[in-house]
N, C-alpha and C. Protein backbone atom coordinates (compact mmCIF):
# COMPACT_ATOMS: atom_id res chain seq x y z
N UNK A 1 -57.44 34.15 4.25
CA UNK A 1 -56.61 34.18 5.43
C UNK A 1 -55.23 33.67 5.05
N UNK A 2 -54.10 34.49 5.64
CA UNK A 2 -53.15 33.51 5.14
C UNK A 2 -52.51 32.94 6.42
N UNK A 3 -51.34 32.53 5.53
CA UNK A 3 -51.12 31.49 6.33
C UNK A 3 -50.08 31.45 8.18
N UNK A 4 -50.02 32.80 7.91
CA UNK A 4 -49.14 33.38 8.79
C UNK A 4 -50.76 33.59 9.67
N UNK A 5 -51.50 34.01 9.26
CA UNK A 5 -52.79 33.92 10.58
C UNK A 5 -53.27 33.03 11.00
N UNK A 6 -53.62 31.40 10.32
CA UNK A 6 -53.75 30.61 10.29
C UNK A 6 -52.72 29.95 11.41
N UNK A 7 -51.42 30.28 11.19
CA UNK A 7 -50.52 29.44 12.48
C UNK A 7 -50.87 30.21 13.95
N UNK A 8 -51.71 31.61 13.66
CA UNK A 8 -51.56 32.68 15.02
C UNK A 8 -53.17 32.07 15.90
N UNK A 9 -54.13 31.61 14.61
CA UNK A 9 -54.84 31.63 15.85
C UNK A 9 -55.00 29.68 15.61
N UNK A 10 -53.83 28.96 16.10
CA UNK A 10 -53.73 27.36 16.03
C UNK A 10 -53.33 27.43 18.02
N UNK A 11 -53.25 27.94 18.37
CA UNK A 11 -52.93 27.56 19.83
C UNK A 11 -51.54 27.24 20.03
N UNK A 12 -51.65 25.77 20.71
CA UNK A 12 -50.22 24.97 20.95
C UNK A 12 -50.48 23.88 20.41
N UNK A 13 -50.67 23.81 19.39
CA UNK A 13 -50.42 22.83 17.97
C UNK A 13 -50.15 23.51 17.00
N UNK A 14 -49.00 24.64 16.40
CA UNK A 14 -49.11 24.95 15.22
C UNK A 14 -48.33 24.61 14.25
N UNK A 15 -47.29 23.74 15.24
CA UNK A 15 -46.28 23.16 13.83
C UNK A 15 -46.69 21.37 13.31
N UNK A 16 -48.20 21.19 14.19
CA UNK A 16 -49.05 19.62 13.44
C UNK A 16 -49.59 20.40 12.00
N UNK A 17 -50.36 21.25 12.08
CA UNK A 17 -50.56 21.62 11.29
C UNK A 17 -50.03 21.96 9.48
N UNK A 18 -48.37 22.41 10.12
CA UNK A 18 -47.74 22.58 8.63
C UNK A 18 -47.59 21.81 7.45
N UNK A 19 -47.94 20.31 7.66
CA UNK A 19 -47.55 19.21 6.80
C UNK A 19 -49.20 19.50 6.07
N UNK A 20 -50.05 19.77 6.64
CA UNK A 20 -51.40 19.82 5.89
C UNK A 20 -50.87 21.10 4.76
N UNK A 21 -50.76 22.20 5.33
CA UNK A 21 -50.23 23.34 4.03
C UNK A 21 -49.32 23.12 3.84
N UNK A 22 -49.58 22.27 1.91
CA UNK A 22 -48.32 22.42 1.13
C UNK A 22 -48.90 22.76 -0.18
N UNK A 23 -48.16 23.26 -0.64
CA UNK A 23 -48.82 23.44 -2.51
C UNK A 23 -49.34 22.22 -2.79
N UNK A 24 -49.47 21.30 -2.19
CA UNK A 24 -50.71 20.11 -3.04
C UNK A 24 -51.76 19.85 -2.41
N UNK A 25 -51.59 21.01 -1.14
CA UNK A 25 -53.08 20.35 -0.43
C UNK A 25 -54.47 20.85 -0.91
N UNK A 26 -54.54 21.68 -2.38
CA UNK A 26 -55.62 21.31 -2.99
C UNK A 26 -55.36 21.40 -4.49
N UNK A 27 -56.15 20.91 -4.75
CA UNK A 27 -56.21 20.82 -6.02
C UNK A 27 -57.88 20.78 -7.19
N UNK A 28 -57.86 21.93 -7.70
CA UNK A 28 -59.31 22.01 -7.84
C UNK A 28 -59.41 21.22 -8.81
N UNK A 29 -61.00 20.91 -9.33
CA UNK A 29 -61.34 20.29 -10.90
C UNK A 29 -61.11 21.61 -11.96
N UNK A 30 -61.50 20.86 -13.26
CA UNK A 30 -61.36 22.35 -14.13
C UNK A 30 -62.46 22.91 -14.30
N UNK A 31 -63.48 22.46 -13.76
CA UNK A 31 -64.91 23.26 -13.63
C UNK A 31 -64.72 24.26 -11.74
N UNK A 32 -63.58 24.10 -11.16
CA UNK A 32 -63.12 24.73 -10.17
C UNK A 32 -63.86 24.36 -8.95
N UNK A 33 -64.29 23.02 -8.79
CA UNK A 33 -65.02 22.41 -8.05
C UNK A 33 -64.19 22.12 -7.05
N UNK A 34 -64.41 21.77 -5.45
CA UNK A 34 -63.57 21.83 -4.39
C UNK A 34 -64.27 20.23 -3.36
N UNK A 35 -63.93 19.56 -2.80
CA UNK A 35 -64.40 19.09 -1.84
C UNK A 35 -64.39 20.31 -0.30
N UNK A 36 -65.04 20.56 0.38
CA UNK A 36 -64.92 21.27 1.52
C UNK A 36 -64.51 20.38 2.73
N UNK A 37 -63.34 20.72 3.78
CA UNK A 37 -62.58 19.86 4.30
C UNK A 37 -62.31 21.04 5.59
N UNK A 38 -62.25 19.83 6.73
CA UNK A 38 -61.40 20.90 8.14
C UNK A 38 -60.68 20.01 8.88
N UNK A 39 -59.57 20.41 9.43
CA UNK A 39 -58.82 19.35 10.08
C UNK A 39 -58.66 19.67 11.90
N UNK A 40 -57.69 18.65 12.57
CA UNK A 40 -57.91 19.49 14.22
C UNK A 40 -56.95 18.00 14.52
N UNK A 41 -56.25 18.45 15.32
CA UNK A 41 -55.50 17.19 16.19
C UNK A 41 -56.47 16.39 17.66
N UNK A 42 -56.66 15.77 17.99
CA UNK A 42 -57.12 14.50 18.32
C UNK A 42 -56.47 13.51 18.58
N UNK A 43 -56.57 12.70 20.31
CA UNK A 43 -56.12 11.83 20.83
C UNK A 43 -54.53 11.40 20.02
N UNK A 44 -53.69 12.31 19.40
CA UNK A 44 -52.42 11.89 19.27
C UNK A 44 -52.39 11.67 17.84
N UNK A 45 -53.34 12.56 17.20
CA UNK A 45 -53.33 12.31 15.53
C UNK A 45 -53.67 13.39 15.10
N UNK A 46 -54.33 13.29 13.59
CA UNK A 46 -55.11 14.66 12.61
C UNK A 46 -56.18 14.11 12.59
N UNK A 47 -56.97 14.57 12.65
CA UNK A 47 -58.50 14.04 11.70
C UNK A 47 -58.40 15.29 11.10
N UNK A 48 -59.00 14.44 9.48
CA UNK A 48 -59.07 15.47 8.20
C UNK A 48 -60.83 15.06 7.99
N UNK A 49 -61.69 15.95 7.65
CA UNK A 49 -63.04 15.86 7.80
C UNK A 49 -63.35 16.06 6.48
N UNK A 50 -63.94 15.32 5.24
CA UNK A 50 -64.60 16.24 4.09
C UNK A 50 -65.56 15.89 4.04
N UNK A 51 -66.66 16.88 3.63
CA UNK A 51 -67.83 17.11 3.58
C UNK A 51 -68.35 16.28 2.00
N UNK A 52 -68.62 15.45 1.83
CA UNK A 52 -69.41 14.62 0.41
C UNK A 52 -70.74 14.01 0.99
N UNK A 53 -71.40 14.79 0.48
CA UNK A 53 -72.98 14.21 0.91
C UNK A 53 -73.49 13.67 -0.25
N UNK A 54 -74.47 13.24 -0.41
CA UNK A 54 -75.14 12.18 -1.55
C UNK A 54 -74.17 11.47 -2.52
N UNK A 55 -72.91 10.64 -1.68
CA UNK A 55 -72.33 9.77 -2.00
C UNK A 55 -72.14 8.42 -1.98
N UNK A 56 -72.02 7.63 -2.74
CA UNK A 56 -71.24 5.91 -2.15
C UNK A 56 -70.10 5.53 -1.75
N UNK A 57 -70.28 5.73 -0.53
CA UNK A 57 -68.61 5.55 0.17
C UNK A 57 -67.87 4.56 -0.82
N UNK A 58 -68.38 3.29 -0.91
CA UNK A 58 -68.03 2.27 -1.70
C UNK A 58 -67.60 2.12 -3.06
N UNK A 59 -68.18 2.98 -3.83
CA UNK A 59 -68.28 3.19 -4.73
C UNK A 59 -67.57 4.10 -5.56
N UNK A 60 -67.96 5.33 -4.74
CA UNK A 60 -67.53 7.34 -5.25
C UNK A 60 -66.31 7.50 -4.64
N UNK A 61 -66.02 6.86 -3.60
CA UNK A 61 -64.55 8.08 -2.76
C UNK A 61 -63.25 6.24 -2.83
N UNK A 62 -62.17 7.30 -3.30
CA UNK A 62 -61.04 6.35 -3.06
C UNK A 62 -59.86 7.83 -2.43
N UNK A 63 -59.47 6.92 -1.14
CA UNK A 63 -58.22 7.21 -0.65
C UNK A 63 -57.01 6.62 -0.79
N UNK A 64 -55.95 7.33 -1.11
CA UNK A 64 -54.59 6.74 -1.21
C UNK A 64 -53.66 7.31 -1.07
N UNK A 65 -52.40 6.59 -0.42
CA UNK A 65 -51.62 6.96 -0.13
C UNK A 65 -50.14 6.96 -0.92
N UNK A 66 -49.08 7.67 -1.42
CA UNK A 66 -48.44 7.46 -2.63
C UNK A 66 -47.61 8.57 -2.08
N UNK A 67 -45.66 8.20 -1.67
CA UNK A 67 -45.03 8.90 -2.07
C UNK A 67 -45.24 10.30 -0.66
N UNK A 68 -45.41 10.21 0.52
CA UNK A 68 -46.13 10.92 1.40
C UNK A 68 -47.27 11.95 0.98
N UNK A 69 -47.95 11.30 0.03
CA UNK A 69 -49.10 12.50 0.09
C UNK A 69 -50.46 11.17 0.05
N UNK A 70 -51.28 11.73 1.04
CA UNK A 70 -52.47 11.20 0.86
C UNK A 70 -53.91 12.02 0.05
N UNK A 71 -54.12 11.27 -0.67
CA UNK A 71 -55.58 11.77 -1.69
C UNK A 71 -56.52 11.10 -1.57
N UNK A 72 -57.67 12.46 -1.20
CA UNK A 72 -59.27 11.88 -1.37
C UNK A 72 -59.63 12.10 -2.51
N UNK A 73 -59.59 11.41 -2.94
CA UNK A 73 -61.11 11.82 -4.59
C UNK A 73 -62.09 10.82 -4.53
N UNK A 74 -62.99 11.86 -5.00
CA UNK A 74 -64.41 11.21 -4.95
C UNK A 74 -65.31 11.76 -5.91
N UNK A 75 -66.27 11.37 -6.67
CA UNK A 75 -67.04 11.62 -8.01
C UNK A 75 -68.35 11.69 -7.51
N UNK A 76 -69.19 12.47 -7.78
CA UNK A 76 -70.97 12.23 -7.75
C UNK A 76 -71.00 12.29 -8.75
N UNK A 77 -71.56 11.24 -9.24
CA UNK A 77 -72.76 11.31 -10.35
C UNK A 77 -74.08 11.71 -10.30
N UNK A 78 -74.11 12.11 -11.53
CA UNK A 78 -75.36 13.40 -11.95
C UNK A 78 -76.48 12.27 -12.26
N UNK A 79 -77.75 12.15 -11.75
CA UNK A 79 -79.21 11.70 -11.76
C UNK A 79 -79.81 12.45 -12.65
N UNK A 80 -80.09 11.82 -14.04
CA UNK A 80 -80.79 12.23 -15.05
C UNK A 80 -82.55 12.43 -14.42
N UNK A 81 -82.82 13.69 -14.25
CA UNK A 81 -84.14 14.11 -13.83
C UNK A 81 -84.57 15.09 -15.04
N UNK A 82 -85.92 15.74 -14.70
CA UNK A 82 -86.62 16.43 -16.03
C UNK A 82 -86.42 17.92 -14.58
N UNK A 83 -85.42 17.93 -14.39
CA UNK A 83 -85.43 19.47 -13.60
C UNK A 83 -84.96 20.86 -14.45
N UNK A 84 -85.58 22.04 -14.14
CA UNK A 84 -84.74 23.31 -14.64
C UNK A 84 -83.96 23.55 -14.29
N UNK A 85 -83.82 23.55 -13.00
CA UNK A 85 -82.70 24.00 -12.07
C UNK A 85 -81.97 23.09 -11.79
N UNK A 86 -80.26 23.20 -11.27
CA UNK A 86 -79.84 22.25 -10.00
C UNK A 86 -78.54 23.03 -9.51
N UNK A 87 -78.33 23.40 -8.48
CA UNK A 87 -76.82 24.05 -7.81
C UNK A 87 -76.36 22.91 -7.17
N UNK A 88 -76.71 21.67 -7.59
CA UNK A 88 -75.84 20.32 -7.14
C UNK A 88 -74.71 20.10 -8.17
N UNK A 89 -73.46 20.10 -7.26
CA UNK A 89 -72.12 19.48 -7.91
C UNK A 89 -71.72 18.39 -8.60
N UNK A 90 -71.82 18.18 -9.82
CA UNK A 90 -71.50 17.14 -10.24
C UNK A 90 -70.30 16.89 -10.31
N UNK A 91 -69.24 15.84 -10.83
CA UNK A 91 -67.88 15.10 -11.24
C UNK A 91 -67.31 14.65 -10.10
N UNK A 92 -65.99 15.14 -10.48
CA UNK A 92 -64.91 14.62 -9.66
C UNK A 92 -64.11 15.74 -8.48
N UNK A 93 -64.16 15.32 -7.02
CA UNK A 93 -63.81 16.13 -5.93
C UNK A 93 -62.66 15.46 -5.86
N UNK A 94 -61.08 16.07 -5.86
CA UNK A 94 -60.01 15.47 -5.13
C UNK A 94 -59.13 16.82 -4.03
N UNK A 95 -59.16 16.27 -3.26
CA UNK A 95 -57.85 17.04 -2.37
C UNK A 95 -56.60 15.90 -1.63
N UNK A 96 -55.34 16.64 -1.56
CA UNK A 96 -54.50 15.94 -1.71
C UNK A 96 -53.48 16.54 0.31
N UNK A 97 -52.96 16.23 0.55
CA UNK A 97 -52.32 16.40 2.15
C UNK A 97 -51.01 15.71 1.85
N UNK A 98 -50.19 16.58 2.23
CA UNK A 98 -48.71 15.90 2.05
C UNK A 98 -48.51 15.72 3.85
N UNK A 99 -47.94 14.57 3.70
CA UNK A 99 -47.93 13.58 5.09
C UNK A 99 -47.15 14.09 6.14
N UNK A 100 -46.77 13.88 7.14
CA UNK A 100 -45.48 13.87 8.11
C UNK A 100 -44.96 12.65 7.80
N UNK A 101 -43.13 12.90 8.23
CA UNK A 101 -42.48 12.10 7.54
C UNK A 101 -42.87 10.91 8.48
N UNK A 102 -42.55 9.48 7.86
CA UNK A 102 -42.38 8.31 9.11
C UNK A 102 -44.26 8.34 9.13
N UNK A 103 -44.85 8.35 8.32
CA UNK A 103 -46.34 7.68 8.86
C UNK A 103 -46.55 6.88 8.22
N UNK A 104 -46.89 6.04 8.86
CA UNK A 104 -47.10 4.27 8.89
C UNK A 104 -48.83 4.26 8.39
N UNK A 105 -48.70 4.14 6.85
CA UNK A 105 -50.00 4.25 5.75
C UNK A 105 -50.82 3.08 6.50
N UNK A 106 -50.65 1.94 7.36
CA UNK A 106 -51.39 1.09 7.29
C UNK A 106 -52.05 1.23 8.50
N UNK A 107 -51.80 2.81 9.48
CA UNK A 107 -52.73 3.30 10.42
C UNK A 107 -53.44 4.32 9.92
N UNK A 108 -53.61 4.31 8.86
CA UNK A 108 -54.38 5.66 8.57
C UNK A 108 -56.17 4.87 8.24
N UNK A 109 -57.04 5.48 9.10
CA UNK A 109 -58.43 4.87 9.38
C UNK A 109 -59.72 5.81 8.89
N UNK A 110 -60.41 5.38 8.04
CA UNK A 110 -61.63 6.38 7.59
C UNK A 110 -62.85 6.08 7.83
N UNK A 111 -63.78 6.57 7.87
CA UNK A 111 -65.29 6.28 8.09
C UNK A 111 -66.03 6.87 7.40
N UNK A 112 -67.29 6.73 7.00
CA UNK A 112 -68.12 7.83 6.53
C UNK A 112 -69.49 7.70 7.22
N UNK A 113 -70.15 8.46 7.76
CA UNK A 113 -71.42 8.87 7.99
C UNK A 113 -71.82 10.31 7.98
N UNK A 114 -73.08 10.14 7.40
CA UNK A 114 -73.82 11.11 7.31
C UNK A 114 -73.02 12.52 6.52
N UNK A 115 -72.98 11.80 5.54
CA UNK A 115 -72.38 13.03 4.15
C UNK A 115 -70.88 13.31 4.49
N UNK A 116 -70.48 12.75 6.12
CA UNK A 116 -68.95 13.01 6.09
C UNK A 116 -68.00 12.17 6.00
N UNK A 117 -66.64 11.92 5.36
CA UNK A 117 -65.59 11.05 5.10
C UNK A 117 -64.63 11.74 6.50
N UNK A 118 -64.58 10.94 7.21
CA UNK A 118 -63.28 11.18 8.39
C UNK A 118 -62.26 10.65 7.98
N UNK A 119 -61.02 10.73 8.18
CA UNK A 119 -59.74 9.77 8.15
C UNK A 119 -58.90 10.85 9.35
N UNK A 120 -58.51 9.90 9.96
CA UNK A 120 -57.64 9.41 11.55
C UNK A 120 -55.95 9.27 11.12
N UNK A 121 -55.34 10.46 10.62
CA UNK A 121 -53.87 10.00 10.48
C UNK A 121 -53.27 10.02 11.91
N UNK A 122 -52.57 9.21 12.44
CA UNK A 122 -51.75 9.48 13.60
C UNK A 122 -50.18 10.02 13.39
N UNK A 123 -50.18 10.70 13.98
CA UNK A 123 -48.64 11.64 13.58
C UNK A 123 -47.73 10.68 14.49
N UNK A 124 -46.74 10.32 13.68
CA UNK A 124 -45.63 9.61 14.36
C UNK A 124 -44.78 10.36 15.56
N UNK A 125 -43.91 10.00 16.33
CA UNK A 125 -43.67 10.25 17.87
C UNK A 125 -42.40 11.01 17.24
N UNK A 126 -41.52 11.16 16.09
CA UNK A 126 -40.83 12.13 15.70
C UNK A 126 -41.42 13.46 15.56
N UNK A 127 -42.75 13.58 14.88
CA UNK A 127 -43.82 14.55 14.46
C UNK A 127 -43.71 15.24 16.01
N UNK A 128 -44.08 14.58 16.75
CA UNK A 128 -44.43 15.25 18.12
C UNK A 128 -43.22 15.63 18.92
N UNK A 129 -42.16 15.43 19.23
CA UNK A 129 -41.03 15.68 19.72
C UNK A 129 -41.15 17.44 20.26
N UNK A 130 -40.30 17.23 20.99
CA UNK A 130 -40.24 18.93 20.88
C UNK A 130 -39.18 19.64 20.15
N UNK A 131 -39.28 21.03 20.52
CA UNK A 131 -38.61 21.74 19.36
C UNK A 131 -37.32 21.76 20.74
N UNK A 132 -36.17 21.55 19.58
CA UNK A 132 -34.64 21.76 20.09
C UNK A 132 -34.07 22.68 19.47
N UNK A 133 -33.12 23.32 20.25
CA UNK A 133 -32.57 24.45 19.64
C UNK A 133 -31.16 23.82 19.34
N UNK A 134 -30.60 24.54 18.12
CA UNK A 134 -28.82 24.18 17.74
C UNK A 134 -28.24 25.32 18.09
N UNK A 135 -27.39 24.93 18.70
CA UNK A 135 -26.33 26.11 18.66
C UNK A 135 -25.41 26.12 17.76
N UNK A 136 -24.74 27.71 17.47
CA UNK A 136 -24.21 27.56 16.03
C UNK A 136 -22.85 27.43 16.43
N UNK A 137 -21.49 26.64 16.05
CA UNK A 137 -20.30 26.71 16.57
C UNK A 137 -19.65 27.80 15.77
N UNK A 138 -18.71 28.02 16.89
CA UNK A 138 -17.27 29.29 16.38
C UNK A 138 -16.45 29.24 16.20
């Protein structure tokens, strides 16, 4: 889908959205491994959702913030078993979100349950403003 459809079917939120699409908002491993992620505005913010199941919050996932871009990475480690098979993902998952300007890193809030990592950015009250028009002088 690109990204011109992506803004068509966003409703009346489609310019919260643009700071999520930037050329860094992913970034694969070199085995082309992805975290799977969905986002949606909420009570006056983003929630960004990724999907990491059989993880240690504590342990596997670090978030940070650096320079307006925030990054999830997170690692599973591989359980030495006597199996033939496994279509389980091993290494390292990172995806990366370049910020809206003016967000205050020390409201940004995460959780994890049940295989999902939430984080709660709140878009600053510039972010939300409305759109003004310039007129051009003559």
């Amino acid at each position: 889908m690109s990204g011109l459809e992506r803004r068509e079917t966003r409703g009346i939120f489609p310019d919260l959205f643009d700071w999520i699409e930037s050329p860094f908002s992913l970034i694969r491993t070199a085995a082309g491994q992805t975290m799977r992620v969905e986002n949606y505005v909420e009570d006056g913010g983003i929630v960004i959702r990724a999907e990491l199941p059989g993880i240690d919050p504590d342990r596997d996932v670090e978030i940070t913030v650096a320079g307006g871009i925030l990054r999830i990475h997170a690692e599973r480690h591989e359980e030495k078993k006597n199996a033939h098979r496994s279509e389980f993902h091993y290494g390292s998952f990172t995806r990366s979100f370049t910020l809206p300007a003016d967000t205050d890193a020390d409201e940004i809030k995460a959780t994890y349950d049940k295989g999902i990592l939430t984080v709660h950015v709140p878009v600053p009250k510039a972010a939300k403003s409305e759109t003004k028009r310039i007129t051009i002088e003559k």
